[in-house]
C-alpha atoms as a PDB file:
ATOM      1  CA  UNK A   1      17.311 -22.281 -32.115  1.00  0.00           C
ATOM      2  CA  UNK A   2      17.599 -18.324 -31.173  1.00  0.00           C
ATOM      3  CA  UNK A   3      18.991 -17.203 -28.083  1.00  0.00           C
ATOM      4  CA  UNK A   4      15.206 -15.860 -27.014  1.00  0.00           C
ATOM      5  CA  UNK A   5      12.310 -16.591 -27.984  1.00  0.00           C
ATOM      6  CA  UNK A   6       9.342 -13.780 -27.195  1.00  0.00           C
ATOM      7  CA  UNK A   7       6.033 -15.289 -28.195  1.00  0.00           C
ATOM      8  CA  UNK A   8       3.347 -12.698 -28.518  1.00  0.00           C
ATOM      9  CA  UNK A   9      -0.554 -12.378 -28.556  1.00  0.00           C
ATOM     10  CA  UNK A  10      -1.867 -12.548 -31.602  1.00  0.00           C
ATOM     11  CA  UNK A  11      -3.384  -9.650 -33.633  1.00  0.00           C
ATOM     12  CA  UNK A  12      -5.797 -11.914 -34.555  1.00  0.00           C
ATOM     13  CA  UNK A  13      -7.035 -13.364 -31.424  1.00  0.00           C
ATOM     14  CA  UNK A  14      -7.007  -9.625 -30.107  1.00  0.00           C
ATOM     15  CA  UNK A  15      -9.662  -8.554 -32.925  1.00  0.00           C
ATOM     16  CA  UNK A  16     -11.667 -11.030 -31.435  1.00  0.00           C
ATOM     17  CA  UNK A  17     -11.789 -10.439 -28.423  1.00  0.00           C
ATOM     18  CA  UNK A  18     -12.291  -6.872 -28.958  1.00  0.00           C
ATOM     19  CA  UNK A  19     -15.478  -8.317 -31.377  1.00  0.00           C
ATOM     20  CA  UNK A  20     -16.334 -10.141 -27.957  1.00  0.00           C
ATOM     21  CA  UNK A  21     -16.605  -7.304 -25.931  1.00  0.00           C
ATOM     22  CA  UNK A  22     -18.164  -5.198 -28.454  1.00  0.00           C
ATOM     23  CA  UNK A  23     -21.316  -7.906 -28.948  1.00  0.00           C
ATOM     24  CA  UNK A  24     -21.665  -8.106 -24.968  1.00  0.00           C
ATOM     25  CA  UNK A  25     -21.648  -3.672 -24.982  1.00  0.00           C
ATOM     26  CA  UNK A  26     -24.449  -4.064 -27.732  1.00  0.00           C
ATOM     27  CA  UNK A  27     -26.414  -6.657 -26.252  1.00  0.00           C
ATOM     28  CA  UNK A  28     -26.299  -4.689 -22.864  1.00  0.00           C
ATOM     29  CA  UNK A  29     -26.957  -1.400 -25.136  1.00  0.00           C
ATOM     30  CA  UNK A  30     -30.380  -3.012 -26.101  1.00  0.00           C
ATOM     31  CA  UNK A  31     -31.450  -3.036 -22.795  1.00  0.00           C
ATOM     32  CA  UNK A  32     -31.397   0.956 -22.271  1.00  0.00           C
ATOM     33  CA  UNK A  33     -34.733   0.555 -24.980  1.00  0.00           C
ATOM     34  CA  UNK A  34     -36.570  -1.572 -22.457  1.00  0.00           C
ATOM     35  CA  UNK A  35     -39.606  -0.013 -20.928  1.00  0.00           C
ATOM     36  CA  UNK A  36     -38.557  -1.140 -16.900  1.00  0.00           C
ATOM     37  CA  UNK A  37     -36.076   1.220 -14.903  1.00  0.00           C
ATOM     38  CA  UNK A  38     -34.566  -1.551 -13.444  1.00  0.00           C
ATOM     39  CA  UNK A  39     -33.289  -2.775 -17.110  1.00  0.00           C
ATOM     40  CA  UNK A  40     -32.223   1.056 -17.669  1.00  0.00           C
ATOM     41  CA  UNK A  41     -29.750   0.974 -14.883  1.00  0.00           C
ATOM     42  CA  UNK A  42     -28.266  -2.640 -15.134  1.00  0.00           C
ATOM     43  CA  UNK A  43     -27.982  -2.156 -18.918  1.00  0.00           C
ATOM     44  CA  UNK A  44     -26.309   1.153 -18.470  1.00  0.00           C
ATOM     45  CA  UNK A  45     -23.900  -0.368 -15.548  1.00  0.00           C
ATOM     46  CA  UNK A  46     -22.910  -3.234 -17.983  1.00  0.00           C
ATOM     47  CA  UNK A  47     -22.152  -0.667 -20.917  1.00  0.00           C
ATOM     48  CA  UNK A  48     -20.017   1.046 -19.155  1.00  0.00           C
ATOM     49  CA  UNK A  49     -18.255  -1.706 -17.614  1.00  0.00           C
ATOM     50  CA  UNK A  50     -17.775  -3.480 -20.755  1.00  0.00           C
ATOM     51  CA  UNK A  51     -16.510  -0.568 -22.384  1.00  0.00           C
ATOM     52  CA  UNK A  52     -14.357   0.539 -19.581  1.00  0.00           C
ATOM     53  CA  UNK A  53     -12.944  -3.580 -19.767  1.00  0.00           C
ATOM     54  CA  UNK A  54     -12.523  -3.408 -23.127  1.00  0.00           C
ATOM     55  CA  UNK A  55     -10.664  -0.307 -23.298  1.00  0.00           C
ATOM     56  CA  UNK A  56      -8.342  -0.673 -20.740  1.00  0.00           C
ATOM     57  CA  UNK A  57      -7.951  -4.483 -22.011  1.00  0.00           C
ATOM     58  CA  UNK A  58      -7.091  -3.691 -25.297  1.00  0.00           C
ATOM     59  CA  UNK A  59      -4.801  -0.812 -24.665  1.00  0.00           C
ATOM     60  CA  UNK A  60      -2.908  -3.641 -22.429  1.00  0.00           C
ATOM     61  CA  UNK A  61      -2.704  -6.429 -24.694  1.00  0.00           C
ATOM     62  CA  UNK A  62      -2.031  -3.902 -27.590  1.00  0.00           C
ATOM     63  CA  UNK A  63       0.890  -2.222 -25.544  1.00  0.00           C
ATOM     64  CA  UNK A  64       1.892  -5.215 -23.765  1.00  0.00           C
ATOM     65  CA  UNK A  65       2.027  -8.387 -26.214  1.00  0.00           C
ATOM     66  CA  UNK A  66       4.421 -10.048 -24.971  1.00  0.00           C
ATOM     67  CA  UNK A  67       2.777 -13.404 -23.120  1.00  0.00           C
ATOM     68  CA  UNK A  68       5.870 -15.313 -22.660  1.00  0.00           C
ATOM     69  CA  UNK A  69       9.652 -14.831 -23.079  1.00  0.00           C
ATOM     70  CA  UNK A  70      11.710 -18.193 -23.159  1.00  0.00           C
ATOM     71  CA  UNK A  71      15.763 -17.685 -22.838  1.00  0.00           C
ATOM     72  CA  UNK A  72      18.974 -19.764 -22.127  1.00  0.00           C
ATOM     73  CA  UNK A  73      18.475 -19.366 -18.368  1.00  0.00           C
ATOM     74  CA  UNK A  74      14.717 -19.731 -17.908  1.00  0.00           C
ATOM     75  CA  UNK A  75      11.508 -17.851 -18.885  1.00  0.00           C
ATOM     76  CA  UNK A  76       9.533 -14.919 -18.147  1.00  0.00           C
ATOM     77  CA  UNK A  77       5.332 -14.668 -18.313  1.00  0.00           C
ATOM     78  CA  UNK A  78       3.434 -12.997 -15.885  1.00  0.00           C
ATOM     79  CA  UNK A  79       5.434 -10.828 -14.368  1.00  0.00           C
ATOM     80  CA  UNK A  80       7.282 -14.038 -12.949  1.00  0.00           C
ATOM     81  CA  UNK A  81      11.038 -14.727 -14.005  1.00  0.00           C
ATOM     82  CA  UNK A  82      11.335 -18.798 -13.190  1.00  0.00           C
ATOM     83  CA  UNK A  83      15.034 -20.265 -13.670  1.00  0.00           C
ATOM     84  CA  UNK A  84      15.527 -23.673 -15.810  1.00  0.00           C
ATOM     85  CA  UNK A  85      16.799 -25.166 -12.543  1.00  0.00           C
ATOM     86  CA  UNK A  86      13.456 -24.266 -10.467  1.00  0.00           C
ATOM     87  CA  UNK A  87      11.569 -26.606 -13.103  1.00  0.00           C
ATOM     88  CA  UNK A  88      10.570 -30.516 -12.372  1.00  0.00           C
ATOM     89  CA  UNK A  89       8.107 -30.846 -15.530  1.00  0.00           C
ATOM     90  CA  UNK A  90       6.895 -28.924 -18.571  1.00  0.00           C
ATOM     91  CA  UNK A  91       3.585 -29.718 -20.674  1.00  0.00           C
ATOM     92  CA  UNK A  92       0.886 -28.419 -22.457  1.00  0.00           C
ATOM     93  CA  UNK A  93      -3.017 -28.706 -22.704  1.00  0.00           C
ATOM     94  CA  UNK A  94      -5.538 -27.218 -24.773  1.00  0.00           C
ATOM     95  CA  UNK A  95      -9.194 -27.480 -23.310  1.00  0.00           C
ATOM     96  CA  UNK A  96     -12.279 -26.557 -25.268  1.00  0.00           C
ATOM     97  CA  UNK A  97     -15.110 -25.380 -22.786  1.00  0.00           C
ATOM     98  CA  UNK A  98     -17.480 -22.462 -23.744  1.00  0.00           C
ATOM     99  CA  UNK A  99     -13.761 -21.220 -25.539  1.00  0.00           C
ATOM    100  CA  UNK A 100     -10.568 -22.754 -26.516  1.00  0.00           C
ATOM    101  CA  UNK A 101      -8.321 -22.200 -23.473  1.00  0.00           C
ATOM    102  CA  UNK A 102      -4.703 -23.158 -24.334  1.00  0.00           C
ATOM    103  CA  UNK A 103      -1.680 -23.225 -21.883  1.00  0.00           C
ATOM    104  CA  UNK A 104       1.464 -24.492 -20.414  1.00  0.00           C
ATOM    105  CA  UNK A 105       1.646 -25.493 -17.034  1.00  0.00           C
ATOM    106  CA  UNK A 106       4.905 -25.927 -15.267  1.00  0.00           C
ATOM    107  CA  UNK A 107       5.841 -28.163 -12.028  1.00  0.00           C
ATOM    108  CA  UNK A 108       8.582 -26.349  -9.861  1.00  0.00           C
ATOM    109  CA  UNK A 109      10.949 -28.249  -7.943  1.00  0.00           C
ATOM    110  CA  UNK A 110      10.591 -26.371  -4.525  1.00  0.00           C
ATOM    111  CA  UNK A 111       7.316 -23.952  -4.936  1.00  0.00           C
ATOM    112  CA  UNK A 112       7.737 -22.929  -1.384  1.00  0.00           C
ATOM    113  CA  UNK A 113      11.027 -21.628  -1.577  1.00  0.00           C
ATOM    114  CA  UNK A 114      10.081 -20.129  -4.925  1.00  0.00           C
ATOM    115  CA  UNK A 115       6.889 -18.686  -3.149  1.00  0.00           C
ATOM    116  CA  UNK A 116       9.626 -16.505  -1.273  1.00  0.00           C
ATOM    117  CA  UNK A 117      10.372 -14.421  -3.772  1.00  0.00           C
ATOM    118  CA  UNK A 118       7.146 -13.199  -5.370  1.00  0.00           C
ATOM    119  CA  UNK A 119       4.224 -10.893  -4.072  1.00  0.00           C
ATOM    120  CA  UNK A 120       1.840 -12.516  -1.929  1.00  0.00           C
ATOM    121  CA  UNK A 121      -1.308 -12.084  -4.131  1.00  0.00           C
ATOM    122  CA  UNK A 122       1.118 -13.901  -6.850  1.00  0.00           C
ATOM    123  CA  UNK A 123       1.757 -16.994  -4.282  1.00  0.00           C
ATOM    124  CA  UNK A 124      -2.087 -17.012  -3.725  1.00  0.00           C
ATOM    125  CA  UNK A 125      -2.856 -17.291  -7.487  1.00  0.00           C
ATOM    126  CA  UNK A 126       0.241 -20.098  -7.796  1.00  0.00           C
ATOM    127  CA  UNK A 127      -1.733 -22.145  -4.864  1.00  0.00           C
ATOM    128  CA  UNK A 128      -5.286 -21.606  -7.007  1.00  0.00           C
ATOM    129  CA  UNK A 129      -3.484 -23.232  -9.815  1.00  0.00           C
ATOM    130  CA  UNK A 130      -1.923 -26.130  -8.645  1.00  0.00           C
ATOM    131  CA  UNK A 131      -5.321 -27.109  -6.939  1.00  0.00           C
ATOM    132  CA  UNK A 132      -7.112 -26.410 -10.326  1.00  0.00           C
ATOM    133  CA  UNK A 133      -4.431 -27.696 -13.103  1.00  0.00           C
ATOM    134  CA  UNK A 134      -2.176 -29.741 -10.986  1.00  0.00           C
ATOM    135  CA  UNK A 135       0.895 -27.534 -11.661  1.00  0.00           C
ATOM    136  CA  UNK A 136       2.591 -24.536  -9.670  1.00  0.00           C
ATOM    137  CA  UNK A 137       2.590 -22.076 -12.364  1.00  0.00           C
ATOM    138  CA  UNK A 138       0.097 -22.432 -15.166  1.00  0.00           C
ATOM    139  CA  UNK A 139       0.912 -19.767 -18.088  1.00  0.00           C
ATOM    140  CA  UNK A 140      -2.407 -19.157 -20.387  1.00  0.00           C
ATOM    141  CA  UNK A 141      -1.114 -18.634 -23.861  1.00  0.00           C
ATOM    142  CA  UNK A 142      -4.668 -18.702 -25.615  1.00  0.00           C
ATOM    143  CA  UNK A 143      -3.764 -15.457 -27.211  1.00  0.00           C
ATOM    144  CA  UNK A 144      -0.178 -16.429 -29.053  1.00  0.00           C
ATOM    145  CA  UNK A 145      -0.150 -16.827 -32.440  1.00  0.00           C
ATOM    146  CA  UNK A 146       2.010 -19.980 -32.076  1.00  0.00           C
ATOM    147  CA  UNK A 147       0.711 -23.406 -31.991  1.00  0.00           C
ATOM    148  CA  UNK A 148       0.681 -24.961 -28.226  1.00  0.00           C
ATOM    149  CA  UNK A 149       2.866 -27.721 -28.741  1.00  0.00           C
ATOM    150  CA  UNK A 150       5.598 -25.985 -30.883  1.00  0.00           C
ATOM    151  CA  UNK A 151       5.375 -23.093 -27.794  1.00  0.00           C
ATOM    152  CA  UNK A 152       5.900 -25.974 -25.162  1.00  0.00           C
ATOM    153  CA  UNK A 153       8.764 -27.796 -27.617  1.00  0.00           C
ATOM    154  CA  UNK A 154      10.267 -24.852 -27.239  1.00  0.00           C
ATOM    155  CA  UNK A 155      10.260 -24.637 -23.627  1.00  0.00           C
ATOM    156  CA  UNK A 156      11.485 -28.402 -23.243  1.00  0.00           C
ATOM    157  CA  UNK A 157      14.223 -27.836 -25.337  1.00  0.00           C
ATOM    158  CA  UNK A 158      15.371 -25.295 -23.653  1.00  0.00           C
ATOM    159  CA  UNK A 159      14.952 -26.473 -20.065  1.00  0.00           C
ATOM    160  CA  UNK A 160      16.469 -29.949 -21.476  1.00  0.00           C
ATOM    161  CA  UNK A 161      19.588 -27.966 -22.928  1.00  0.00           C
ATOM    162  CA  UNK A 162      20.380 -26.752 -19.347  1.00  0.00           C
ATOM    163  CA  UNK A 163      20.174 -30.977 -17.839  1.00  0.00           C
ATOM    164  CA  UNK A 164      23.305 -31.738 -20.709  1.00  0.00           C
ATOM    165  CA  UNK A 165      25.276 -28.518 -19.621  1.00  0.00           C
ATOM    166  CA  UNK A 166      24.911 -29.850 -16.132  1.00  0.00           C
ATOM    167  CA  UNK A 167      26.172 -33.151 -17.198  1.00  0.00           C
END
């Protein structure tokens, strides 16, 4: 197994999404044709908020791919670096609502104390997770090109390869 491993969103699931966006722009397009004012405006608002989402969405996940980086002493996704030793319990789910929603959620062994070191808005959205998913950091990786349970083998291994160094 490599030293790192740097999963990355899919070109793929990007077109998509970009498709996604485009559908909503042209659905809210049709309603500049409509014959009440009040259509006008809201379709013209949703145009350009769409675009504007899309735009600056895509030029994100285009420039910034990388969703998660797993390495000998712990991982990296948003914006969060989380040690091996911080970690109680790694799985995965994959739930199909209106979309296929994939992730990995992770159970830390003192989320307070971990809480400490990350911006406030960040603790906040830790909180709305573990109410929500059960776990203190939930990492969406609907996006990767990787298969969910391969991306969370990969992340046991790992975390399970620091317990036998410690022993």
């Amino acid at each position: 197994m490599p030293e790192t491993i740097e999963i990355r969103s899919s070109s793929i699931n990007l077109v998509s999404l970009g498709l996604l966006l485009l559908s909503l722009t042209v659905f809210c397009g049709s309603c500049l044709r409509l014959p009440y004012p009040y259509a006008r405006v809201v379709g013209l608002i949703c145009v350009c908020f769409f675009l504007l989402v899309g735009a600056a969405g895509g030029y994100y996940l285009y420039r910034n791919r990388t969703l998660l980086k797993i390495g000998r002493g712990g991982f990296f996704a948003m914006g969060i670096y989380v040690p091996w030793e911080e970690i109680t319990d790694i799985w995965t789910s994959e739930k199909a609502g209106g979309l296929l929603q994939r992730q990995v959620a992770v159970r830390l062994e003192d989320a307070e104390r971990f809480a400490g070191t990350i911006p406030l808005w960040r603790v906040l959205l830790l909180r709305l997770n573990n109410r929500l998913y059960g776990s203190e950091l939930y990492i969406d990786i609907t996006l990767a090109g990787e298969r969910t349970e391969d991306i969370g083998r990969w992340m046991r291994e790992k975390w399970l390869s620091r317990l036998e160094k410690q022993f």
